[in-house]
N, C-alpha and C. Protein backbone atom coordinates (compact mmCIF):
# COMPACT_ATOMS: atom_id res chain seq x y z
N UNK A 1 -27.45 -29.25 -4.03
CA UNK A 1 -26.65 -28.03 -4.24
C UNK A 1 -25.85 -27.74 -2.97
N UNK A 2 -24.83 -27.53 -3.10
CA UNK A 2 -23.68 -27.36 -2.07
C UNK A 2 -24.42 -25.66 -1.59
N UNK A 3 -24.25 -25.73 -0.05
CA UNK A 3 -24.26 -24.37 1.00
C UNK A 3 -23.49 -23.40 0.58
N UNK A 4 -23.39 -22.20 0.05
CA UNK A 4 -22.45 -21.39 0.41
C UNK A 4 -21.65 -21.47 1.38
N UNK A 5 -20.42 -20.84 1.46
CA UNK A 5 -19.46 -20.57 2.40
C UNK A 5 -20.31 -19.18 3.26
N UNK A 6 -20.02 -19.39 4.45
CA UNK A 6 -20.79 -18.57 5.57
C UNK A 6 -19.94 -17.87 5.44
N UNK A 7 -18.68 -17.97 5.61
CA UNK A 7 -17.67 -16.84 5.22
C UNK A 7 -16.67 -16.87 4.62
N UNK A 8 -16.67 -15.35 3.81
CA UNK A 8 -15.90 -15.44 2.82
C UNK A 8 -14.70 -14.94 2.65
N UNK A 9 -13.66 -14.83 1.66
CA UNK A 9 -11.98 -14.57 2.14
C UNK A 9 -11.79 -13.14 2.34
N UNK A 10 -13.19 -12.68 1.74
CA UNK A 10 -12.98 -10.88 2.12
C UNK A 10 -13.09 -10.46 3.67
N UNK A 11 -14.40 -11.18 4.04
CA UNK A 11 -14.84 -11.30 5.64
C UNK A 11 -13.36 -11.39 6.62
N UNK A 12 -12.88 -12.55 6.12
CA UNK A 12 -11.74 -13.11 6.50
C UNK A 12 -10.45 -12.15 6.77
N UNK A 13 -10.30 -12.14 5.66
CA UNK A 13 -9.11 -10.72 5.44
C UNK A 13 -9.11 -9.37 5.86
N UNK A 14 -10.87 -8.81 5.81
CA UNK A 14 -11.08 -8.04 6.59
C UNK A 14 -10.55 -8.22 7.97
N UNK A 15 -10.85 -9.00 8.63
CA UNK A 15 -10.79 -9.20 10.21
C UNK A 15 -9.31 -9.38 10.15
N UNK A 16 -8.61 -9.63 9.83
CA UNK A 16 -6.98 -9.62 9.44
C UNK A 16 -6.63 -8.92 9.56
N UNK A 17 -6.95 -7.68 8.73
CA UNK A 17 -6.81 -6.33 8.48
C UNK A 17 -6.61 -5.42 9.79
N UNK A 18 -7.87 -5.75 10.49
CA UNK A 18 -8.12 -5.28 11.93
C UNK A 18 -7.33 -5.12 12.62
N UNK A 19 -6.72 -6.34 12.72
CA UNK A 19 -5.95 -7.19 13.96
C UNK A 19 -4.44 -6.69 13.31
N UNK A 20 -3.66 -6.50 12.37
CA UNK A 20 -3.04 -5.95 11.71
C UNK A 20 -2.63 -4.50 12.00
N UNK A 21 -3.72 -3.94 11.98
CA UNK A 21 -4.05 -2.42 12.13
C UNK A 21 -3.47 -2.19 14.06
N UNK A 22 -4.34 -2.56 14.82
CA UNK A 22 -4.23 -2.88 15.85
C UNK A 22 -2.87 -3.30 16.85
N UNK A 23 -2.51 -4.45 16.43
CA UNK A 23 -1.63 -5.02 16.98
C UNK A 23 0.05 -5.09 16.31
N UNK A 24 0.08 -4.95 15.24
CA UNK A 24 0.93 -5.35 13.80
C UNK A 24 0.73 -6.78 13.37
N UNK A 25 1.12 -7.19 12.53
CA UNK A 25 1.48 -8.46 11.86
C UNK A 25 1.61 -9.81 13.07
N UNK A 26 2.19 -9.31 14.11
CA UNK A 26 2.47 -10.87 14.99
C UNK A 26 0.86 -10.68 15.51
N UNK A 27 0.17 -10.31 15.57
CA UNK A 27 -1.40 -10.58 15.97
C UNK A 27 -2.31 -10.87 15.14
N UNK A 28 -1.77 -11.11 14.12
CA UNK A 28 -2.54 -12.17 12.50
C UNK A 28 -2.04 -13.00 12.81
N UNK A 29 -3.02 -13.88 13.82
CA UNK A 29 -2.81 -15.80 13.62
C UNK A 29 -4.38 -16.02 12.98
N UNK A 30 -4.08 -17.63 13.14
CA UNK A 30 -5.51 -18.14 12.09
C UNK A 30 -6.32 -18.15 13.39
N UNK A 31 -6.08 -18.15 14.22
CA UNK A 31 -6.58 -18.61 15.83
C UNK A 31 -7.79 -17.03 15.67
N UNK A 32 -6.43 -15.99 15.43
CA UNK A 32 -7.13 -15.01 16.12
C UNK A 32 -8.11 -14.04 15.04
N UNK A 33 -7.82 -14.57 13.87
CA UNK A 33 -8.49 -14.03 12.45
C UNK A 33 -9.90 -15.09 12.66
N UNK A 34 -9.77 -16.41 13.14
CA UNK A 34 -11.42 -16.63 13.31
C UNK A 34 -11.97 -16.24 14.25
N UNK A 35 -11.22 -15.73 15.53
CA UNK A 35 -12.26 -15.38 16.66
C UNK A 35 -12.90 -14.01 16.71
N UNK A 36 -11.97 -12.95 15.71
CA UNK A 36 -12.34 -11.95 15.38
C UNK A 36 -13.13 -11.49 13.99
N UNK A 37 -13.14 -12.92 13.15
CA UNK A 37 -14.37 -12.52 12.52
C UNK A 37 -15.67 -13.43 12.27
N UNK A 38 -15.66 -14.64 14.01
CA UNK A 38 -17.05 -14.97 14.52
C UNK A 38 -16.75 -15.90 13.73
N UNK A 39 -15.61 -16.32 13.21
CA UNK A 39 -15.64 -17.56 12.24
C UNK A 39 -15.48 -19.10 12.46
N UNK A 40 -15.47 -20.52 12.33
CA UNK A 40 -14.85 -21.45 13.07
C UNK A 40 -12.92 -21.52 12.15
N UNK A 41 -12.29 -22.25 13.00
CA UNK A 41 -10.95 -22.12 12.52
C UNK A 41 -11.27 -22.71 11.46
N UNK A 42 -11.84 -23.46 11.51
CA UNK A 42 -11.81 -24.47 9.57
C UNK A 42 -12.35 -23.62 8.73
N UNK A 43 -12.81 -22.84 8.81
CA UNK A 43 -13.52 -21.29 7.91
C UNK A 43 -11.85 -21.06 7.51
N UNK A 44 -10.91 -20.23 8.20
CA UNK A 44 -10.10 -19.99 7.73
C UNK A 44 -8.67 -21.10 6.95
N UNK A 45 -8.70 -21.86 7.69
CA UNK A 45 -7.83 -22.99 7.18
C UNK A 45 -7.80 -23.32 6.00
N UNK A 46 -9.68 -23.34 5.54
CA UNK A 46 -10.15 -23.76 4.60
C UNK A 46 -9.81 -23.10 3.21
N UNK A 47 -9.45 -21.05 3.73
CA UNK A 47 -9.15 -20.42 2.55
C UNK A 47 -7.86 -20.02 2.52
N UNK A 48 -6.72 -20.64 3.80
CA UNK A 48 -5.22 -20.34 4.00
C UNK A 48 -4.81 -21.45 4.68
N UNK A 49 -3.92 -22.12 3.39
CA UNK A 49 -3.19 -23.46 4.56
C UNK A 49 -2.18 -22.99 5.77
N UNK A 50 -2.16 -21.89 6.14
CA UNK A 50 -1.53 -21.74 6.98
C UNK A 50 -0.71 -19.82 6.61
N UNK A 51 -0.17 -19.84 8.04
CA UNK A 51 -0.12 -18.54 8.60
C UNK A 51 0.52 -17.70 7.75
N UNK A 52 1.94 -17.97 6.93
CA UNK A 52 2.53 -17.62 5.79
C UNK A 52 1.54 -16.84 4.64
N UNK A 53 0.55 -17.80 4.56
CA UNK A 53 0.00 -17.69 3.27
C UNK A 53 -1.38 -16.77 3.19
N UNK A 54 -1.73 -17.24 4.66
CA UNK A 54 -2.59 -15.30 5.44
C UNK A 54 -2.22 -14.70 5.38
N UNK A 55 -1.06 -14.14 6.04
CA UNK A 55 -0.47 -12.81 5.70
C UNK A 55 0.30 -12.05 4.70
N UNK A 56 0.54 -13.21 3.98
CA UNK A 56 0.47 -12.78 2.41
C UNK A 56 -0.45 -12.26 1.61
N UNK A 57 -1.16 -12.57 1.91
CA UNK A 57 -3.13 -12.46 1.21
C UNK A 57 -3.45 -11.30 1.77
N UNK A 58 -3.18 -10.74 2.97
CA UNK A 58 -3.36 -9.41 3.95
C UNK A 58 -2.75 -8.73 3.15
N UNK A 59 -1.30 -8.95 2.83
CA UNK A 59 -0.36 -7.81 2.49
C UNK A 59 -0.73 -7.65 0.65
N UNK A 60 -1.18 -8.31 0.16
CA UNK A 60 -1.31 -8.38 -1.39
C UNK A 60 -3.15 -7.51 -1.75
N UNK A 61 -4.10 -8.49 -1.04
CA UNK A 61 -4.82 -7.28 -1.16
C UNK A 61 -4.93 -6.08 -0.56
N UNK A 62 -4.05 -5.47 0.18
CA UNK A 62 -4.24 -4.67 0.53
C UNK A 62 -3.46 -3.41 -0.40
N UNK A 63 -2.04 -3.85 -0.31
CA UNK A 63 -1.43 -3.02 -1.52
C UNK A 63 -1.64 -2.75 -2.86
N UNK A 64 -2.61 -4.08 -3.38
CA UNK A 64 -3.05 -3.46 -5.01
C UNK A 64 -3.91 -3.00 -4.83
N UNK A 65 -4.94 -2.97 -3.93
CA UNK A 65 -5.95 -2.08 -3.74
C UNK A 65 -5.61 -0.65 -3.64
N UNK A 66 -4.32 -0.54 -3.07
CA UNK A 66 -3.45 1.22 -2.88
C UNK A 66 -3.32 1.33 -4.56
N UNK A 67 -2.29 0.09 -4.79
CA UNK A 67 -1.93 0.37 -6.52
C UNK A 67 -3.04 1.01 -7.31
N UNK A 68 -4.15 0.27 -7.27
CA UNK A 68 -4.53 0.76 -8.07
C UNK A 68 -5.24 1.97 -8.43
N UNK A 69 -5.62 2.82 -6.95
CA UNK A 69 -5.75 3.92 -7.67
C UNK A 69 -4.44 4.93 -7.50
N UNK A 70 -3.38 4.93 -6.97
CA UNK A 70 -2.52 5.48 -7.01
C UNK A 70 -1.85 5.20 -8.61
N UNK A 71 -2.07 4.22 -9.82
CA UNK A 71 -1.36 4.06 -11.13
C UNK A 71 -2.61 5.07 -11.84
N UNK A 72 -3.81 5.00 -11.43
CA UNK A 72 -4.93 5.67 -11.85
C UNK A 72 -4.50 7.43 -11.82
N UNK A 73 -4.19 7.60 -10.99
CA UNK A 73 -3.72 8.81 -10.76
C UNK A 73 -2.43 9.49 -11.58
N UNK A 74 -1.62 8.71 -11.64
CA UNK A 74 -0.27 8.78 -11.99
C UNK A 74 -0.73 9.01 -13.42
N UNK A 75 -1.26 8.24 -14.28
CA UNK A 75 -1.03 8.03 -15.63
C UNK A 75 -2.39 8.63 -15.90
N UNK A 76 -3.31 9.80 -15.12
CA UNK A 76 -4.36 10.17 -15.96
C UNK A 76 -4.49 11.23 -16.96
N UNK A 77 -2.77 11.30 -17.02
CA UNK A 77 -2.80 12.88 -17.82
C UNK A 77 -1.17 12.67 -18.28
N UNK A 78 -0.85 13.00 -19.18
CA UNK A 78 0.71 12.87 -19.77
C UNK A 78 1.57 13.65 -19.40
N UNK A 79 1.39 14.67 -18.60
CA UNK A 79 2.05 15.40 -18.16
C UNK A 79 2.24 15.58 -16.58
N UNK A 80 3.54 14.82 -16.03
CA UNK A 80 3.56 14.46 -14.62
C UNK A 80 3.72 15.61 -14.13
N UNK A 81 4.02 16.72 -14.39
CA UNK A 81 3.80 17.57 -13.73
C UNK A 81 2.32 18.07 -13.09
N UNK A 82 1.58 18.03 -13.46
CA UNK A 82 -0.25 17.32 -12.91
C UNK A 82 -0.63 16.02 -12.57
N UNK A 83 0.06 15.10 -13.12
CA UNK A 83 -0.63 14.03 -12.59
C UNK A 83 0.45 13.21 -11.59
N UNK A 84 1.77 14.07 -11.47
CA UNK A 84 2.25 13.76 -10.07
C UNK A 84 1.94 13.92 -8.56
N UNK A 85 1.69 14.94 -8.85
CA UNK A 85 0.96 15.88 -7.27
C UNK A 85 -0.66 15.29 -7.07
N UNK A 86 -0.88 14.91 -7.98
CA UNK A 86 -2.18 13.94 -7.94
C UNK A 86 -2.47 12.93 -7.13
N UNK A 87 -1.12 12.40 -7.65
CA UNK A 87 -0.89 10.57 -7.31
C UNK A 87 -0.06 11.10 -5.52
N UNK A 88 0.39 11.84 -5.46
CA UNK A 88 0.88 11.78 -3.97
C UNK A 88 -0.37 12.25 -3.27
N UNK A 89 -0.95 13.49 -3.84
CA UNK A 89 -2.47 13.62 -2.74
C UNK A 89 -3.42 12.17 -2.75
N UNK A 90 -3.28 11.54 -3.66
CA UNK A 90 -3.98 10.41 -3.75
C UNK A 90 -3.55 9.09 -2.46
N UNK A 91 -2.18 9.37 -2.06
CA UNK A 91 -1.30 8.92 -1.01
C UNK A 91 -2.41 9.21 0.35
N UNK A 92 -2.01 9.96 0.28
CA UNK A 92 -3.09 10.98 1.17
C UNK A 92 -4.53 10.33 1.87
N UNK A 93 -5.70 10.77 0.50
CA UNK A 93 -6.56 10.76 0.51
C UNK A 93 -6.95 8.97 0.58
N UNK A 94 -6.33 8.36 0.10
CA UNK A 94 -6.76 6.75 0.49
C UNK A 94 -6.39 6.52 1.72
N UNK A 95 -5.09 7.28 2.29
CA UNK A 95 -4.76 6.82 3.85
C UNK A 95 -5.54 7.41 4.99
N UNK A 96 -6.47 8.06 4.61
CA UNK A 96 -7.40 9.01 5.43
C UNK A 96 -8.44 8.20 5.50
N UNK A 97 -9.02 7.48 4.22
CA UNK A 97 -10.07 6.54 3.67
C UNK A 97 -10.22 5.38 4.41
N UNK A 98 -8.98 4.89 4.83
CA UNK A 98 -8.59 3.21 4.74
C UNK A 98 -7.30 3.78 5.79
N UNK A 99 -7.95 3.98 6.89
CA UNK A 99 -7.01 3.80 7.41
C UNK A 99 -6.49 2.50 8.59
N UNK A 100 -6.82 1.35 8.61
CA UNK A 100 -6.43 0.66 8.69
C UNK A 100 -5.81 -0.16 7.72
N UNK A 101 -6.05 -0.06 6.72
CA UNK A 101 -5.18 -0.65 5.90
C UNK A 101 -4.15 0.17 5.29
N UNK A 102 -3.93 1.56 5.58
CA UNK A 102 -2.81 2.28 5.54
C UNK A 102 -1.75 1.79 6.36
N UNK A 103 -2.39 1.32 7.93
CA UNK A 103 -1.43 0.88 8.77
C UNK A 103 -0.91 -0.44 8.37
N UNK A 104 -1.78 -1.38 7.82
CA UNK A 104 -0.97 -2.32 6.90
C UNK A 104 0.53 -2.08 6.30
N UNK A 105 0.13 -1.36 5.19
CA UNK A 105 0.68 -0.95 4.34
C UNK A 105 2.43 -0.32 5.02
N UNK A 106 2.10 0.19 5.94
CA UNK A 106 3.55 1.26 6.70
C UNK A 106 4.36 0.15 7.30
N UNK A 107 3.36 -1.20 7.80
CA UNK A 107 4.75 -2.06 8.41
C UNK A 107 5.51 -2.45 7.94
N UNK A 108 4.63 -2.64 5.91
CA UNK A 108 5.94 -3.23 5.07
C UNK A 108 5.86 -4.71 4.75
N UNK A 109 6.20 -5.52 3.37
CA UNK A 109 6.10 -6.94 3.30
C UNK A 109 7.01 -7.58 3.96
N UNK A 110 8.31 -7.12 4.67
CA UNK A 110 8.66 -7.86 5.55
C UNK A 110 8.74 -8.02 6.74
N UNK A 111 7.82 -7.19 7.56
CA UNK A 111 6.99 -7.24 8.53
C UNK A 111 6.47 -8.50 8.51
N UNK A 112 5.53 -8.72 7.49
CA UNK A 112 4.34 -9.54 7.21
C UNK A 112 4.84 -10.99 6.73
N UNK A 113 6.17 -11.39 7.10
CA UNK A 113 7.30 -12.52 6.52
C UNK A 113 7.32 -13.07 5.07
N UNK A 114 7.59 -12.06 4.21
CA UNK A 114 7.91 -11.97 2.71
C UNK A 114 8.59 -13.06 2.39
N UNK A 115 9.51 -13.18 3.09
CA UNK A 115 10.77 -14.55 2.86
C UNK A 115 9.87 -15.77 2.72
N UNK A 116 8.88 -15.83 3.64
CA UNK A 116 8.60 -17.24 3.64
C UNK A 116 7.08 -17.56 2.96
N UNK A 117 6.99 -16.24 2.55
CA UNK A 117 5.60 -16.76 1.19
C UNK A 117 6.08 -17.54 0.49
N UNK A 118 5.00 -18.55 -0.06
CA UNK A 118 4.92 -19.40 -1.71
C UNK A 118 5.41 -18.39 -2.78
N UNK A 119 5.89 -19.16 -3.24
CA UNK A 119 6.49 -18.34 -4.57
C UNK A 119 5.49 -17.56 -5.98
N UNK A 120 4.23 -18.19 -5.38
CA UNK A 120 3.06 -17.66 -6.25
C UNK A 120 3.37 -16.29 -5.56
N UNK A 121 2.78 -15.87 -4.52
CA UNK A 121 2.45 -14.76 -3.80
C UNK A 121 3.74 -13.85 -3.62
N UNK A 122 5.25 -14.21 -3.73
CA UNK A 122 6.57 -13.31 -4.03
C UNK A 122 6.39 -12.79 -5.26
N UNK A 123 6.16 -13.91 -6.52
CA UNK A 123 6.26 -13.70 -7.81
C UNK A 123 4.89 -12.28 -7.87
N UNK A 124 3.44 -12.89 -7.27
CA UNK A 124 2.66 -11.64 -7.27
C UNK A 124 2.89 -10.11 -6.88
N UNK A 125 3.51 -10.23 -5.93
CA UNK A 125 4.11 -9.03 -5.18
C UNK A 125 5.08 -8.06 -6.27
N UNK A 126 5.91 -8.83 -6.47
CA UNK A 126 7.39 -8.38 -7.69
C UNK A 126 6.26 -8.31 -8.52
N UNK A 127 5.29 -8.99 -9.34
CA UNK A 127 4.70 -7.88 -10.89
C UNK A 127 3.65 -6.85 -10.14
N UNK A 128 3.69 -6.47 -9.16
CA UNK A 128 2.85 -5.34 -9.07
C UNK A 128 3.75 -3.97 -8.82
N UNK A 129 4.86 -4.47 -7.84
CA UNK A 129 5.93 -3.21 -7.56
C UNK A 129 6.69 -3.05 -9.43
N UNK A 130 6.59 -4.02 -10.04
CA UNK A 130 7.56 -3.81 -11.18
C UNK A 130 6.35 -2.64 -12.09
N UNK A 131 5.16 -3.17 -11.99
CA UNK A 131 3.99 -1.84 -12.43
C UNK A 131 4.45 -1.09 -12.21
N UNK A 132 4.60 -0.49 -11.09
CA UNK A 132 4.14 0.74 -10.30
C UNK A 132 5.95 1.40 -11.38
N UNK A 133 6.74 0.82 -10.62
CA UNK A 133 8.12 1.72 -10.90
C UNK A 133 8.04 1.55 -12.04
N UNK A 134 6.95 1.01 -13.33
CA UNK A 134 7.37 1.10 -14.56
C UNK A 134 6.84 2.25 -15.13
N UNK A 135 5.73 2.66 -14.35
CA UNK A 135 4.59 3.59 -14.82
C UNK A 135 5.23 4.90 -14.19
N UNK A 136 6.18 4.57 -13.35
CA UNK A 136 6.98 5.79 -12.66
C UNK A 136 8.03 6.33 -13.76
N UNK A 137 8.74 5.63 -13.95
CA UNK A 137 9.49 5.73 -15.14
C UNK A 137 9.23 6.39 -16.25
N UNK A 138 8.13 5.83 -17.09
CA UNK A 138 7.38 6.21 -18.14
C UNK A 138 7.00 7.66 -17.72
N UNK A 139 6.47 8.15 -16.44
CA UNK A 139 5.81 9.81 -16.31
C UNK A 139 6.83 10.45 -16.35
N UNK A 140 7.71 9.85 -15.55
CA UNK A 140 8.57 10.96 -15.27
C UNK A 140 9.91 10.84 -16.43
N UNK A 141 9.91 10.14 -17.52
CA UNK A 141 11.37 9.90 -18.22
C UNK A 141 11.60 11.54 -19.02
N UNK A 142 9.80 12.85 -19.06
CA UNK A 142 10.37 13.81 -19.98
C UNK A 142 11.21 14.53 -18.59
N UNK A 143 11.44 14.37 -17.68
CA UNK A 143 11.93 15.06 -16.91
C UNK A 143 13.41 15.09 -16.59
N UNK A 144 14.39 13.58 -17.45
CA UNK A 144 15.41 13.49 -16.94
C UNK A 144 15.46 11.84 -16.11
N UNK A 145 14.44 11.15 -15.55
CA UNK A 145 14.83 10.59 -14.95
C UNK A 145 15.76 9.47 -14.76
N UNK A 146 16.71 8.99 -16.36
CA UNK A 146 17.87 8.08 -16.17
C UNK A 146 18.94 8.55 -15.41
N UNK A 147 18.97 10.03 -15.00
CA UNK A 147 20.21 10.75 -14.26
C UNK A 147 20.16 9.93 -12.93
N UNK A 148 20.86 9.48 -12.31
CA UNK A 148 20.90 8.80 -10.69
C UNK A 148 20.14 10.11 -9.93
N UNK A 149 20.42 10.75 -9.84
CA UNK A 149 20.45 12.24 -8.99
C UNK A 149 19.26 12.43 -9.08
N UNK A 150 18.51 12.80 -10.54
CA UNK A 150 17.44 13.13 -10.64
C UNK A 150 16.13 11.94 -10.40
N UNK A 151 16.88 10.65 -10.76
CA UNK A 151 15.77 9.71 -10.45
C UNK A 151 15.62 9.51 -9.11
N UNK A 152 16.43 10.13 -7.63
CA UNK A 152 16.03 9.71 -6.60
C UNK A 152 15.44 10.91 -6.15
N UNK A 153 15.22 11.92 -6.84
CA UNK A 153 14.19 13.03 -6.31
C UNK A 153 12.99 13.04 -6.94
N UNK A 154 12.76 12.24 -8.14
CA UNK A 154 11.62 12.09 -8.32
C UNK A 154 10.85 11.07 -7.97
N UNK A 155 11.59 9.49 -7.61
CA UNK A 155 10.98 8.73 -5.98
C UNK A 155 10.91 9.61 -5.07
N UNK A 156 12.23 10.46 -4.44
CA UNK A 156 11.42 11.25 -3.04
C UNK A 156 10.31 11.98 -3.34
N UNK A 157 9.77 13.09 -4.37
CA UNK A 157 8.79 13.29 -5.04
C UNK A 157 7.37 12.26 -4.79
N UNK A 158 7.06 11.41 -5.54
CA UNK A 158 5.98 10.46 -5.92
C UNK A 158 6.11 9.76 -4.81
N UNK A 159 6.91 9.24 -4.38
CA UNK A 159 6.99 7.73 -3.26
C UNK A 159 7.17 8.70 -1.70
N UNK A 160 8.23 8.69 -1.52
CA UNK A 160 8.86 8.43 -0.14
C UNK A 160 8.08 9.87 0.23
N UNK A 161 7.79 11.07 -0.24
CA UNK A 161 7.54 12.37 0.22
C UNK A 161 6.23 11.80 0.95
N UNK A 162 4.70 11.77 0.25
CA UNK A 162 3.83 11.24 0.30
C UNK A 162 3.41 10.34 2.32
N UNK A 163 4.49 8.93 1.60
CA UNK A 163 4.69 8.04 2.35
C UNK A 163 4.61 9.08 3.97
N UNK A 164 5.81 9.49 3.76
CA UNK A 164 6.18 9.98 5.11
C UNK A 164 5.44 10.30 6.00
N UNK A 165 4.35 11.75 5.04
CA UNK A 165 3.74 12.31 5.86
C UNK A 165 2.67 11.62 6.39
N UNK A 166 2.14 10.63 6.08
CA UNK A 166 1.13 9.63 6.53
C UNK A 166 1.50 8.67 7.39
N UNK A 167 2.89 7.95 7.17
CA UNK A 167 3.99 7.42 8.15
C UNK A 167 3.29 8.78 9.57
N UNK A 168 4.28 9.29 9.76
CA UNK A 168 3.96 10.18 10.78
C UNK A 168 3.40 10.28 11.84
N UNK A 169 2.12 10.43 10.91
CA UNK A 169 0.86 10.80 11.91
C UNK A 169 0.14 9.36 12.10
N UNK A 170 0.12 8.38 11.21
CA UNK A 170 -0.67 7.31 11.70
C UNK A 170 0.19 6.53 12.53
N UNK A 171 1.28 5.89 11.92
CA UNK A 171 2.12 4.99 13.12
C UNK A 171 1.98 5.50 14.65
N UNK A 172 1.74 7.05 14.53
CA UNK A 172 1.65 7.72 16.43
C UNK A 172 0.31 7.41 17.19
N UNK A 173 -0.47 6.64 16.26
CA UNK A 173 -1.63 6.70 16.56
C UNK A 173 -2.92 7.98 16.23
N UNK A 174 -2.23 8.92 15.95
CA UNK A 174 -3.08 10.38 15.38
C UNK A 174 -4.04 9.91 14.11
N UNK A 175 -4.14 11.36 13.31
CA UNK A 175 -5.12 11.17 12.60
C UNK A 175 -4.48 12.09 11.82
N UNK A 176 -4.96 12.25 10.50
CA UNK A 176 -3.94 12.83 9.35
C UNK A 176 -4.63 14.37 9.60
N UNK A 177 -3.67 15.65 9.38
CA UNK A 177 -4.61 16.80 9.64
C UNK A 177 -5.21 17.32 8.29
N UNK A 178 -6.11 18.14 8.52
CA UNK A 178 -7.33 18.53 7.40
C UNK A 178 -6.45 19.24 5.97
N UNK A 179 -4.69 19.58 6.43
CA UNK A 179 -4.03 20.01 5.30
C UNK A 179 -3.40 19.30 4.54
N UNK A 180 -3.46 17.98 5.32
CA UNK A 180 -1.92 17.16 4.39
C UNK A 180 -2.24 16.65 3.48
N UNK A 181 -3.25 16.62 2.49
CA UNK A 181 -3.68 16.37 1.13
C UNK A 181 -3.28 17.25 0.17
N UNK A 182 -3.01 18.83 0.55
CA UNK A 182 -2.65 19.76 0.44
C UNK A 182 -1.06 20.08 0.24
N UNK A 183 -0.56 19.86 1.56
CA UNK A 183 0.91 19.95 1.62
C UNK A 183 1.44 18.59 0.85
N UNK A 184 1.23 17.79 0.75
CA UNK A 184 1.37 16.50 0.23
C UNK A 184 2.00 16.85 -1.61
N UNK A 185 0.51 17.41 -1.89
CA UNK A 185 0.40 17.99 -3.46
C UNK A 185 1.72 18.95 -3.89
N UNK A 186 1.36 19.89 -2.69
CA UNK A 186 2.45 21.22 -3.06
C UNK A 186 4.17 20.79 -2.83
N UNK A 187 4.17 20.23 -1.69
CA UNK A 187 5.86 19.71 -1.94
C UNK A 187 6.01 18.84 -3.24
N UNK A 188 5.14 17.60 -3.54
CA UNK A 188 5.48 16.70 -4.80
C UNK A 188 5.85 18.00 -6.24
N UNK A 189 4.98 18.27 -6.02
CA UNK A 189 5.25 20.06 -7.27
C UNK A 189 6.37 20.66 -7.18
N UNK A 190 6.85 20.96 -5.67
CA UNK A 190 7.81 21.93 -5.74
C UNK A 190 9.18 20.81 -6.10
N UNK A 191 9.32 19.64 -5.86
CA UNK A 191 10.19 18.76 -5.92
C UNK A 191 10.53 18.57 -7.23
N UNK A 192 9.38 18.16 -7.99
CA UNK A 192 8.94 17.55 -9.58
C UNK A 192 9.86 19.07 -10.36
N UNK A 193 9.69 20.40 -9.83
CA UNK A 193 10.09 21.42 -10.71
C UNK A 193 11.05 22.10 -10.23
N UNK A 194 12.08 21.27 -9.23
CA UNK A 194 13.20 21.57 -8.31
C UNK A 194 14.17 21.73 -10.08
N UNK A 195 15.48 22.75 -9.59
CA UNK A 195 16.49 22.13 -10.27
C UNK A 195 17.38 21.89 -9.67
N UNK A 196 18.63 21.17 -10.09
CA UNK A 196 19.09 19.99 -9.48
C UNK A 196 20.35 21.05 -8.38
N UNK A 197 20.41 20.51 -7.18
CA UNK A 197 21.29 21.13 -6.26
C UNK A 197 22.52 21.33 -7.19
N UNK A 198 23.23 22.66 -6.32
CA UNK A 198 24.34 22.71 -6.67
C UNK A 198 25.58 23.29 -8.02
């Protein structure tokens, strides 16, 4: 019977994560993902032919892991007017959770050299963002959202509002304060039931 693997791609990715968090993206080598998680380099080699295809694997589990409870949120109630302000405190509350992998998340897939992933791991990336903005769509369509105008206040709403305030305070190195789960909720609301400038 074959040994288990001593370590495994979560171990792995974890320690990625770290170093990610820490340093950004140019401090995910395979060099430095085994020395930081006690591993030999052929541990990692073994589950990433190479550096491309690590930090692809960084950037993919880390974002559907956001996806998925942020689509959880979004779609737990038919009426986005509740289950919008949800899904942005939910922004929130995972980046408070996970916050190193929030800092992931803020550098962005082309930070993490998007261009030069395998086409498995682009193609993966594109059906998870095509989720997300589909399920965006779908909440928000009783609201108007084919209008140009109105569909980019209800991304600033759900997406970019959210984003920001966690942008903010973590990229500075801080820590999110005890309200912004709060303020998070109440602007997505006041946005979602804005009427249109002008």
């Amino acid at each position: 019977m074959a040994r288990p693997p001593r370590f495994s791609t979560d171990q792995l990715l974890d320690a990625a994560v770290r170093l990610a968090a820490a340093a950004g993206p140019p401090g995910v080598t395979m060099a430095a993902v085994a020395q930081a998680a006690g591993a030999p380099s052929g541990s990692v080699y073994h589950r990433f032919p190479g550096r491309d295809v690590l930090l692809a694997e960084v950037w993919l589990r880390t974002v559907e892991r956001f996806q998925e409870g942020y689509l959880a949120a979004l779609t737990a109630e038919d009426d986005v007017l509740r289950s919008g302000p949800a899904a942005s405190r939910h922004v929130v509350v995972w980046s408070r959770r996970h916050p190193e992998q929030a800092a992931v998340l803020l550098h962005g897939p082309e930070a993490f050299g998007r261009e030069r992933w395998p086409a498995e791991q682009r193609e993966q990336a594109d059906r998870g963002n095509d989720r997300v903005f589909a399920a965006l769509r779908t909440a928000t369509a009783p609201l108007g959202g084919a209008d140009p105008e109105t569909a980019e206040r209800l991304v600033l709403a759900l997406v970019d509002l959210p984003l920001t305030l966690v942008r903010r305070h973590l990229r500075s190195g801080g820590t999110l304060p005890p309200h912004a789960e709060s303020l998070a909720e109440y602007c997505t609301a006041t946005l979602l039931t804005a009427s249109p400038p002008g």
